[in-house]
Protein backbone atom coordinates (compact mmCIF):
# COMPACT_ATOMS: atom_id res chain seq x y z
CA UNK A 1 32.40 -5.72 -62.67
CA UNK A 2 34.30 -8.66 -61.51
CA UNK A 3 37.76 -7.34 -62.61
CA UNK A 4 36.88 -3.89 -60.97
CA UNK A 5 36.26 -6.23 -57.58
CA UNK A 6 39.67 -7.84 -58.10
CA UNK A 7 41.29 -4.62 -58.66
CA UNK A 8 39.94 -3.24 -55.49
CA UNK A 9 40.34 -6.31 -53.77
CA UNK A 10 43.97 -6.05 -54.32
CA UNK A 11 44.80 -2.23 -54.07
CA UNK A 12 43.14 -2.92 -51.21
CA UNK A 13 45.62 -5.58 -50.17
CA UNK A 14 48.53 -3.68 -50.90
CA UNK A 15 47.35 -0.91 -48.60
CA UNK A 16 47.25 -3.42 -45.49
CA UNK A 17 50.58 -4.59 -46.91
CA UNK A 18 51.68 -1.13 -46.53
CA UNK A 19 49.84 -0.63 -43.43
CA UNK A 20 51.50 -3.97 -41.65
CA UNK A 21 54.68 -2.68 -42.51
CA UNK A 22 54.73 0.73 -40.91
CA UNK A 23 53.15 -0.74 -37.97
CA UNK A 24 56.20 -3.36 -37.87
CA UNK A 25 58.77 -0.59 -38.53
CA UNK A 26 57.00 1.15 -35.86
CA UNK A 27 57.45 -1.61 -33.00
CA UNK A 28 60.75 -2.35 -33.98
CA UNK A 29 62.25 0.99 -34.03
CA UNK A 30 60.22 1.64 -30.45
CA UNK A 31 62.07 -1.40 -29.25
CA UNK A 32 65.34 0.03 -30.77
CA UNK A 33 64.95 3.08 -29.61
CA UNK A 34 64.55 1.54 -25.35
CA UNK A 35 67.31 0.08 -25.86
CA UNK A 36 69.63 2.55 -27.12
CA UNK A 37 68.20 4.93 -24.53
CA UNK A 38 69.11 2.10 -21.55
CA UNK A 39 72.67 1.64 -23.07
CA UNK A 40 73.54 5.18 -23.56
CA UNK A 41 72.12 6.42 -19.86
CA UNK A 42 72.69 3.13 -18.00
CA UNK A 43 68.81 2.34 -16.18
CA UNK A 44 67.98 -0.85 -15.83
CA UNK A 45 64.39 0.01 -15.36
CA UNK A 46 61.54 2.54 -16.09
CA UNK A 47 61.30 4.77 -18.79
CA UNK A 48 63.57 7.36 -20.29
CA UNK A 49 61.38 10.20 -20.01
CA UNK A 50 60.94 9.20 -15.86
CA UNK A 51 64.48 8.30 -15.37
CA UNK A 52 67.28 10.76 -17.38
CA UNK A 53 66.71 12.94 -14.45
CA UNK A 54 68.29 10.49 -12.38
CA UNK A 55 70.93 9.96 -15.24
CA UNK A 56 74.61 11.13 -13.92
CA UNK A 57 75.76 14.92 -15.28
CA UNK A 58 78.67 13.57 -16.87
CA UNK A 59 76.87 10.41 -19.09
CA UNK A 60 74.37 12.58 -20.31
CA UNK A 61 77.35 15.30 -21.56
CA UNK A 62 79.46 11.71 -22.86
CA UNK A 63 76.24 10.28 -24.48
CA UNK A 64 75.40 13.73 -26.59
CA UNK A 65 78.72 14.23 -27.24
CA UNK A 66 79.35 10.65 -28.96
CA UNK A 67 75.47 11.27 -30.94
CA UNK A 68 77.25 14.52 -32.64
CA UNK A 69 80.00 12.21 -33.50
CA UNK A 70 77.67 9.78 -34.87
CA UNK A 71 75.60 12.34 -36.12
CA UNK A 72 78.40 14.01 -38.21
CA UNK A 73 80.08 11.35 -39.28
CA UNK A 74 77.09 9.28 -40.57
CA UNK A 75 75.68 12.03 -42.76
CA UNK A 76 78.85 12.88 -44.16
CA UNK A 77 79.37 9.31 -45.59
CA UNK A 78 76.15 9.13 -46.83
CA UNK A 79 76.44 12.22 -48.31
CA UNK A 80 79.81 11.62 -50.00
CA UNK A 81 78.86 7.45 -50.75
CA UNK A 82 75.05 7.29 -51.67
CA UNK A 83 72.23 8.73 -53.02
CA UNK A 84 71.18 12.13 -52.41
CA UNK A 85 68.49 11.99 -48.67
CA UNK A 86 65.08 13.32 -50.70
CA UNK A 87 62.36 14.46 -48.25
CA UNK A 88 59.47 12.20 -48.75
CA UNK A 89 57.62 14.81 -50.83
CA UNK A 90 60.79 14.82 -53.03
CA UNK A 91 60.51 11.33 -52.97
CA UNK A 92 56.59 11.25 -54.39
CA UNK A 93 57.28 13.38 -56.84
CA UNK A 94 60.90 11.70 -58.39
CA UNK A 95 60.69 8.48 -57.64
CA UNK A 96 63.16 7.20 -60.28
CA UNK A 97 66.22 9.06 -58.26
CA UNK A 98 64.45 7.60 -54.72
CA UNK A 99 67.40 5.20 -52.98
CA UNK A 100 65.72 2.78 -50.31
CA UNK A 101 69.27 1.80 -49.22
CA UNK A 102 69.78 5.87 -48.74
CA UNK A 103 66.21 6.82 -46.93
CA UNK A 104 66.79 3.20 -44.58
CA UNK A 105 70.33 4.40 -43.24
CA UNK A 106 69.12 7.86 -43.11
CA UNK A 107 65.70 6.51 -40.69
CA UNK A 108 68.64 4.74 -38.20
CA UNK A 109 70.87 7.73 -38.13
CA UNK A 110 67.66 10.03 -36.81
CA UNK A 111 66.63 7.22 -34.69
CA UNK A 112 70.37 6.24 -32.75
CA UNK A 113 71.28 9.87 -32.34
CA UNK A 114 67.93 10.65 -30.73
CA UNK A 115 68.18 7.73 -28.69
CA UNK A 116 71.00 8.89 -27.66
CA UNK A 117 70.00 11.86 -26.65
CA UNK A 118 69.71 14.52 -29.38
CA UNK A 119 66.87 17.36 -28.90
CA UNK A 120 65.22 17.18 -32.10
CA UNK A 121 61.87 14.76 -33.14
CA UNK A 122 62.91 10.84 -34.27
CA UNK A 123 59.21 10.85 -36.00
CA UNK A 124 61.32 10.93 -39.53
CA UNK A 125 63.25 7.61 -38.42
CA UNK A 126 59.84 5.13 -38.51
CA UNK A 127 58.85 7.30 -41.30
CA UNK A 128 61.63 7.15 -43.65
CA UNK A 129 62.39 3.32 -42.70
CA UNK A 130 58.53 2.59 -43.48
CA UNK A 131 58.89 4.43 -46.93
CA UNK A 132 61.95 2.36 -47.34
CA UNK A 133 60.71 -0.79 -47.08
CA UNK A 134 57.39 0.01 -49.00
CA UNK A 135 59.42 0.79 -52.00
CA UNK A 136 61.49 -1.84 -52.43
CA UNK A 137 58.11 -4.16 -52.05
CA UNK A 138 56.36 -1.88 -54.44
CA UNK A 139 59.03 -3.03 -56.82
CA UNK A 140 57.48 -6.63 -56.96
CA UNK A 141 53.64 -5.34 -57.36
CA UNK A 142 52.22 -4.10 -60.92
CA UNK A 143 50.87 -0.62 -59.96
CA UNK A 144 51.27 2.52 -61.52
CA UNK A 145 53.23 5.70 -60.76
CA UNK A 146 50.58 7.74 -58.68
CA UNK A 147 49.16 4.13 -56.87
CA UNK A 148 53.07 3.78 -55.59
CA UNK A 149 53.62 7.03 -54.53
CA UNK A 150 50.14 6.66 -52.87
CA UNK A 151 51.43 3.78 -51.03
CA UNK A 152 54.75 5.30 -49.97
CA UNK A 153 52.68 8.20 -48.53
CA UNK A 154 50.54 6.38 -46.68
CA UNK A 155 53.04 4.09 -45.04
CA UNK A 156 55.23 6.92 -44.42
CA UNK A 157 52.20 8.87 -42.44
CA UNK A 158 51.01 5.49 -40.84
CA UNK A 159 54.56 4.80 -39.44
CA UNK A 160 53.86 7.92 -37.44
CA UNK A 161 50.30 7.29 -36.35
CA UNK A 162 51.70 3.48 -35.23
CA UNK A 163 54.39 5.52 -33.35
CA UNK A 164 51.65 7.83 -31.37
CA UNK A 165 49.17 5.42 -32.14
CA UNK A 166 46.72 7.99 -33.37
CA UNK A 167 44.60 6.79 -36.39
CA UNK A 168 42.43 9.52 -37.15
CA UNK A 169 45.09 12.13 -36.48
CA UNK A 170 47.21 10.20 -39.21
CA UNK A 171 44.69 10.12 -41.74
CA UNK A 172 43.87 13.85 -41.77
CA UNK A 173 48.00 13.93 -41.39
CA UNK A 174 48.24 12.02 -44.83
CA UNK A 175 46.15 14.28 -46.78
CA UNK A 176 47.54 17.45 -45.10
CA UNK A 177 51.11 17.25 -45.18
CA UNK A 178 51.96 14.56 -47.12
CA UNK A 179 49.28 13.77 -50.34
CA UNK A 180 47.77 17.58 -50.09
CA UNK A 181 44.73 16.30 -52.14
CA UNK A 182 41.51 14.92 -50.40
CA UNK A 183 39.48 12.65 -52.25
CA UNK A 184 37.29 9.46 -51.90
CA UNK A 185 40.64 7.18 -52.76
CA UNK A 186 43.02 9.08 -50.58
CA UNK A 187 40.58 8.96 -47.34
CA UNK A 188 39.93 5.20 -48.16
CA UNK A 189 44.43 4.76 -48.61
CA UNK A 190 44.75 7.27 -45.42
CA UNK A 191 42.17 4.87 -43.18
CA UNK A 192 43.28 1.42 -44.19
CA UNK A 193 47.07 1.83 -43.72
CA UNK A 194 46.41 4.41 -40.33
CA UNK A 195 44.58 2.00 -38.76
CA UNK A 196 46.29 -1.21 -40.29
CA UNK A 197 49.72 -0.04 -38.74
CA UNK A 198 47.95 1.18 -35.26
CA UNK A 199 46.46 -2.43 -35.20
CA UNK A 200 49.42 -4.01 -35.99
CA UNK A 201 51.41 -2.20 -33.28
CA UNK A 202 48.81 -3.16 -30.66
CA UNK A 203 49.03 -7.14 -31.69
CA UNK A 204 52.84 -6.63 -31.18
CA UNK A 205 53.18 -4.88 -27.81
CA UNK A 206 50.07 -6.53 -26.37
CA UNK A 207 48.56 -2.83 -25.05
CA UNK A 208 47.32 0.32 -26.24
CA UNK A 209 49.91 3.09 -24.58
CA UNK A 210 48.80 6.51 -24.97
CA UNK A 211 51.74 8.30 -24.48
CA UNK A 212 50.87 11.52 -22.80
CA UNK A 213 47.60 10.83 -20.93
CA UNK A 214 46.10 12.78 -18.39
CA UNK A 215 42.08 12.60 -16.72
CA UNK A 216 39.47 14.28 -19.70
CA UNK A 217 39.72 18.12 -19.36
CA UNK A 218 36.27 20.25 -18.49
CA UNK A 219 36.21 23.09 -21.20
CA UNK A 220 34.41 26.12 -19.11
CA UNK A 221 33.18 29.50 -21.21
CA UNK A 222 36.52 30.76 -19.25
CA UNK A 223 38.61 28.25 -20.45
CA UNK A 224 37.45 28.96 -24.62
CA UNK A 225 37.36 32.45 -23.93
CA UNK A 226 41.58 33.01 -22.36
CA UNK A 227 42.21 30.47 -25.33
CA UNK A 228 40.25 32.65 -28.08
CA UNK A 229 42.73 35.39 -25.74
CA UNK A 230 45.84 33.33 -25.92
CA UNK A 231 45.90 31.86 -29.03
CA UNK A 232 47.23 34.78 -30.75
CA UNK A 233 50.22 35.24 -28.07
CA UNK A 234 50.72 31.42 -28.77
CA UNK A 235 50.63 31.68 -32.32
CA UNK A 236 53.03 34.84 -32.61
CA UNK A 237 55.31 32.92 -30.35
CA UNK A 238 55.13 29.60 -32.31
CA UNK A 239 55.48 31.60 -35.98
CA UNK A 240 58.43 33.43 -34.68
CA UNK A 241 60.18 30.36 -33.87
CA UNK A 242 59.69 28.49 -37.48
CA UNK A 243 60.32 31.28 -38.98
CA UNK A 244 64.11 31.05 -36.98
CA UNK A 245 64.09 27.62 -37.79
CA UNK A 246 63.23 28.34 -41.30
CA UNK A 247 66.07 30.56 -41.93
CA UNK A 248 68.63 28.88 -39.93
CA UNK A 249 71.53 28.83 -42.14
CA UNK A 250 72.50 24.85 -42.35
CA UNK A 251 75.66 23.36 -42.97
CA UNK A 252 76.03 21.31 -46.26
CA UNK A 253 76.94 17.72 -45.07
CA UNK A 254 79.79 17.20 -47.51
CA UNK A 255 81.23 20.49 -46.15
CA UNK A 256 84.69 20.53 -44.51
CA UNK A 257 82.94 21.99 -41.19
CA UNK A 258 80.18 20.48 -41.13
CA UNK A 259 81.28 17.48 -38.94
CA UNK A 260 82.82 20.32 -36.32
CA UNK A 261 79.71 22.18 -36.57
CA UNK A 262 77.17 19.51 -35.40
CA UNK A 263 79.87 18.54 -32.85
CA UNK A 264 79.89 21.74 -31.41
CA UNK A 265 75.96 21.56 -31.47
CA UNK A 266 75.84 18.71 -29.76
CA UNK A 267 78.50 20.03 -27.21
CA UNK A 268 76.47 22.98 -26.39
CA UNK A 269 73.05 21.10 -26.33
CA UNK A 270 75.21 18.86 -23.84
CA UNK A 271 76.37 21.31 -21.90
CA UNK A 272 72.39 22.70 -21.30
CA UNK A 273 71.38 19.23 -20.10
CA UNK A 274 73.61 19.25 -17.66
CA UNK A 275 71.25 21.76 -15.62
CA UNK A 276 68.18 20.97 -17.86
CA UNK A 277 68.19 16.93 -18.37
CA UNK A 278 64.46 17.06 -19.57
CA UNK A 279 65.73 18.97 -22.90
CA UNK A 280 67.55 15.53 -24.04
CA UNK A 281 65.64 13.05 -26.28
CA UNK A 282 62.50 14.44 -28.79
CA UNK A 283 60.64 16.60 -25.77
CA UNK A 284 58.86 13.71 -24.62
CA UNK A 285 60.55 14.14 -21.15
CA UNK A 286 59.82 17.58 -20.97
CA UNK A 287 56.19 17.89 -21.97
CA UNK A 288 55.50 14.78 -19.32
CA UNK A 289 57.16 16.97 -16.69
CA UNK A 290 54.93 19.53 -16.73
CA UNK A 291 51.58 17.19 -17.12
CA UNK A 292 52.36 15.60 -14.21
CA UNK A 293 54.51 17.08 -11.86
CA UNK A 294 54.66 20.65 -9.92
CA UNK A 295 57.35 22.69 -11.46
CA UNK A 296 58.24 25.89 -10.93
CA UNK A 297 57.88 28.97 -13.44
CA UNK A 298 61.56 29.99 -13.49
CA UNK A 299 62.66 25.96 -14.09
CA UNK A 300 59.83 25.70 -16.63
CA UNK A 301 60.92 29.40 -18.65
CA UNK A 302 64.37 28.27 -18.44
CA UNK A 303 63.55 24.60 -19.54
CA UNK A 304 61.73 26.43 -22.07
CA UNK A 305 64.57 28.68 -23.58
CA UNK A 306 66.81 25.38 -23.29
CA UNK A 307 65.09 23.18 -25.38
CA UNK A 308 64.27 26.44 -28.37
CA UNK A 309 68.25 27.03 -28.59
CA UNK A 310 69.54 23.28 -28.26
CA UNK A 311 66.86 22.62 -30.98
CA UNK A 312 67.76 25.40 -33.15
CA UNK A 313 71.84 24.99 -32.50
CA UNK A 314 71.43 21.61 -33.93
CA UNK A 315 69.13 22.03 -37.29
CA UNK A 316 71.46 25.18 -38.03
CA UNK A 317 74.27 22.51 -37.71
CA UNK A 318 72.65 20.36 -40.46
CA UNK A 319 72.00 17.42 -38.85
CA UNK A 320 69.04 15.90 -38.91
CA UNK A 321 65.75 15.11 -37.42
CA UNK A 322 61.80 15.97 -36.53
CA UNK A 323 60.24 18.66 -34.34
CA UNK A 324 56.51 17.25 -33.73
CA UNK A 325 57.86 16.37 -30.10
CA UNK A 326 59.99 19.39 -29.49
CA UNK A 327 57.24 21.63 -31.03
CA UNK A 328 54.84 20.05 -28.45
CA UNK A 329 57.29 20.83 -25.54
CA UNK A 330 57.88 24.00 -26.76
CA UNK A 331 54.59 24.72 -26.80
CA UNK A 332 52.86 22.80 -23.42
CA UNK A 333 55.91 24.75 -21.69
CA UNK A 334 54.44 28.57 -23.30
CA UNK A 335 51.12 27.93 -22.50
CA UNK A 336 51.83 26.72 -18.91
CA UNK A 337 53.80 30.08 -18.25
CA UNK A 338 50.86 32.33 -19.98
CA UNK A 339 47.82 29.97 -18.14
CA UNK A 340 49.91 30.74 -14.81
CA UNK A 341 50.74 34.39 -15.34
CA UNK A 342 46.90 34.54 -16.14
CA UNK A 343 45.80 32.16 -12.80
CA UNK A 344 48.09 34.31 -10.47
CA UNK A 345 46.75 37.58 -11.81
CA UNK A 346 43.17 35.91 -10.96
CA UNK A 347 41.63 36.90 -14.70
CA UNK A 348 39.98 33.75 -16.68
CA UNK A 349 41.46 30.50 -14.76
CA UNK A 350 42.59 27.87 -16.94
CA UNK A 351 43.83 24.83 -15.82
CA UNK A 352 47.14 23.60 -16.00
CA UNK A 353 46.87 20.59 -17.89
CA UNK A 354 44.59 22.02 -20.75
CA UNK A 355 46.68 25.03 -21.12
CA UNK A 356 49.48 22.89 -21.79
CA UNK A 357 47.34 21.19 -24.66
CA UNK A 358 46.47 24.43 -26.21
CA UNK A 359 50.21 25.64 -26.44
CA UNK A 360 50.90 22.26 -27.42
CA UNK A 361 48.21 21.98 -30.23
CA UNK A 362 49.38 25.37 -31.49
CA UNK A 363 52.86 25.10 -31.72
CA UNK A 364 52.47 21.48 -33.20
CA UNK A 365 49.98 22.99 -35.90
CA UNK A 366 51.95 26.41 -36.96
CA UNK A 367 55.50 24.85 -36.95
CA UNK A 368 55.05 22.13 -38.45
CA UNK A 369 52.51 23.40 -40.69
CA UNK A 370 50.05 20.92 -39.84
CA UNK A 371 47.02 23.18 -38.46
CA UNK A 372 44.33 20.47 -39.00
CA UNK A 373 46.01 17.43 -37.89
CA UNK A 374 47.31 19.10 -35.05
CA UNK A 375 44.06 19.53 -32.60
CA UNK A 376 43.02 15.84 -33.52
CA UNK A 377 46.53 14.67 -32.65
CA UNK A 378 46.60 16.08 -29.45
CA UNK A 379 43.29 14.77 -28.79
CA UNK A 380 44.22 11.37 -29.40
CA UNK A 381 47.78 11.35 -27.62
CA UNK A 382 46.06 12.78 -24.28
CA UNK A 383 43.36 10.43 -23.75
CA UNK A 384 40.63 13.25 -24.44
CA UNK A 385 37.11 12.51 -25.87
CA UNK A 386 36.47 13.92 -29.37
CA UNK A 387 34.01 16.44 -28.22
CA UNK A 388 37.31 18.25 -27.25
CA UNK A 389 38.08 18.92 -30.90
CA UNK A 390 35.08 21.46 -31.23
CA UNK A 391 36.91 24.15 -28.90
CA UNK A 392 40.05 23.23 -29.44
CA UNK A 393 39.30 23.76 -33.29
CA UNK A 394 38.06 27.04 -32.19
CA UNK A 395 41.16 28.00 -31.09
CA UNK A 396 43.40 26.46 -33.93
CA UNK A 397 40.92 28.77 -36.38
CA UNK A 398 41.77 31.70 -34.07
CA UNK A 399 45.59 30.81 -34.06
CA UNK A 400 45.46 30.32 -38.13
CA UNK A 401 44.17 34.05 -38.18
CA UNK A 402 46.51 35.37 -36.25
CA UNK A 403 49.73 33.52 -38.58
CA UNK A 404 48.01 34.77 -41.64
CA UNK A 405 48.28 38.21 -40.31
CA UNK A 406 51.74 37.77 -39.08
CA UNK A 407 52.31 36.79 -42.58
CA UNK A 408 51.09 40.16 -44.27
CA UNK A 409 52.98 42.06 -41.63
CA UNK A 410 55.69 44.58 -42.70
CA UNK A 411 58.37 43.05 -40.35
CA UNK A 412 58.28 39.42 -41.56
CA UNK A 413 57.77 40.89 -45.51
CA UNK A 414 60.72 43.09 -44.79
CA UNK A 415 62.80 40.28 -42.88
CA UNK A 416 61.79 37.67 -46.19
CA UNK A 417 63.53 40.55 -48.64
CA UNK A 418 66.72 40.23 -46.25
């Protein structure tokens, strides 16, 4: 009995140990990542997603065009000089060929070219820095194979809950995308370390900053019934993208062209932000834009189309980097221009804000693959109570449907066979 306490008592320990560190990976590359962002584009105060509007043509076209150069050049070294870059699923699985040293440089390349203005997620940077560090102190702990991996897991999910600061979201997260098992251990790994890092994160910055917060949303029988309507549209939309993402053809990193080829990524991407500014950075920018300003549909179709090429031109490049932000753009921008289409034509109102959650939640859920993290998430990074989850769930179920049947279809079996 007692040593059964004593082992609990310290796998327990090694969770908050696990948890700590993702939390302090999480501050530090937040703090990184403002200061980048006020070096590259030159404000001395605010925010990046409030000021790169007010950012001069020509730095935001210098600044993208020296993160391609970083970009290309720092994944070509590390290609050529270290350790294969395993995905962290890789990394679970085949530990013995995992290189900390690799996965750490790899976490600051996402991180500085994102900063710097890249259109692609920097979720993987606190992510693969958190798994980083947990390995090399899971060296100095006697656990066993499946207890480390456990622990790399969950500090590579709770460096992105500490990032959003989303607990729950990052402990269904854990056992959807990352562990795919749910058991009595993995919820108990999942909760300490989520909330461990979240905690940690708040004791560092002093406040609690949910990132994309608007007033609670009233969900009317209208509203569930044009998302029940929508969802499908959304979903089609959202599949057809990951799908182009998914078959993007990528350029190997120790390639002779692949340094040109993210350059001329970059170059294009910096050549769009030089009518669309809000397309720099992870989508942050963008998906604020239309929560809380007025913009017009032609702006917010073309922002849209912006950010879907920019983010394509540069994962077909090869370089690197998330799409839970972009994805969430992508997606608050679709639903705004179907929830408008729909207001105007004076058939089931839906307001603005909540139709830009819906698109949001969807397109986070089906292109990342995430579909039950992905209403939670949402909940939790928009200041909305949890009763929200029931329709929004709703409409997630609806949107899982519809993917399933894209799926099964003859064009997307035909276009696989290709």
């Amino acid at each position: 009995m007692i040593t059964r306490l004593i082992t609990f008592l310290t796998w327990t320990g090694q969770l908050v140990v696990a948890g700590v560190i993702a939390g302090v990976v999480a501050y530090v590359l937040t703090q990184a990542i403002h200061f980048i962002q006020a070096i590259s584009f030159g404000y001395q105060s605010g925010s990046f997603s409030t000021m790169i509007a007010t950012v001069a043509p020509e730095r935001r076209f210098l600044s993208l065009l020296l993160a391609g150069a970083i970009a290309g050049l720092g994944w070509q070294l590390l290609a050529k000089k270290a350790k294969p870059i395993q995905p962290i699923q890789q990394t679970l699985s085949q530990q013995k060929d995992f290189s900390p040293w690799t996965q750490f440089c790899h976490g600051w390349l996402q991180l500085i070219t994102v900063s710097m203005g890249a259109p692609v997620g920097r979720e993987g940077a606190s992510r693969e820095v958190a798994v980083a560090l947990t390995a090399a102190c899971n060296k100095a702990i006697n656990a066993s194979a499946a207890e480390q991996g456990l622990l790399l897991a969950c500090a590579s999910g709770a460096a992105l809950g500490a990032v959003y600061q989303a607990p729950l979201a990052t402990i269904v997260f854990i056992m959807e995308a990352i562990v795919k098992k749910c058991s009595v251990k993995h919820i108990y790994a999942a909760a300490i370390t989520a909330f461990t890092a979240v905690q940690s994160v708040l004791v560092l910055s002093g406040h609690q900053d949910i990132q994309y917060l608007i007033l609670p949303q009233a969900w009317q029988l209208t509203t569930v019934l044009w998302a029940i309507i929508a969802s499908p549209i959304l979903a089609f939309l959202a599949f057809c993208y990951q799908q182009l993402l998914q078959n993007a053809p990528k350029a190997k990193p120790k390639s002779r062209w692949f340094i040109p080829r993210v350059l001329g990524a970059f170059g294009f991407s910096a050549c769009l932000s030089l009518y669309f500014p809000e397309i720099l950075g992870n989508g942050k920018a963008g998906l604020l834009l239309l929560l809380h300003h007025d913009v017009s549909l032609s702006y917010t179709a073309s922002l849209l189309l912006s950010k879907a090429a920019a983010v394509y031109a540069v994962f077909a490049s090869g370089a690197k980097g998330g799409k839970i932000a972009p994805s969430m753009m992508l997606g608050g921008a679709s639903g705004l221009l179907l929830a408008s289409l729909s207001n105007q034509l004076g058939y089931l109102s839906v307001p603005l804000p909540l139709a830009i959650v819906i698109g949001a939640t969807l397109f986070l859920g089906i292109i990342n693959q995430i579909p039950l993290t992905a209403p939670l998430f949402l909940i939790e990074i928009t200041g909305q109570p949890l009763i929200s989850l029931v329709p929004l769930a709703i409409v997630g179920l609806t949107s899982y449907l519809s993917q399933q049947l894209f799926q099964k279809s003859l064009f997307f079996n035909k276009h696989k066979k290709l």
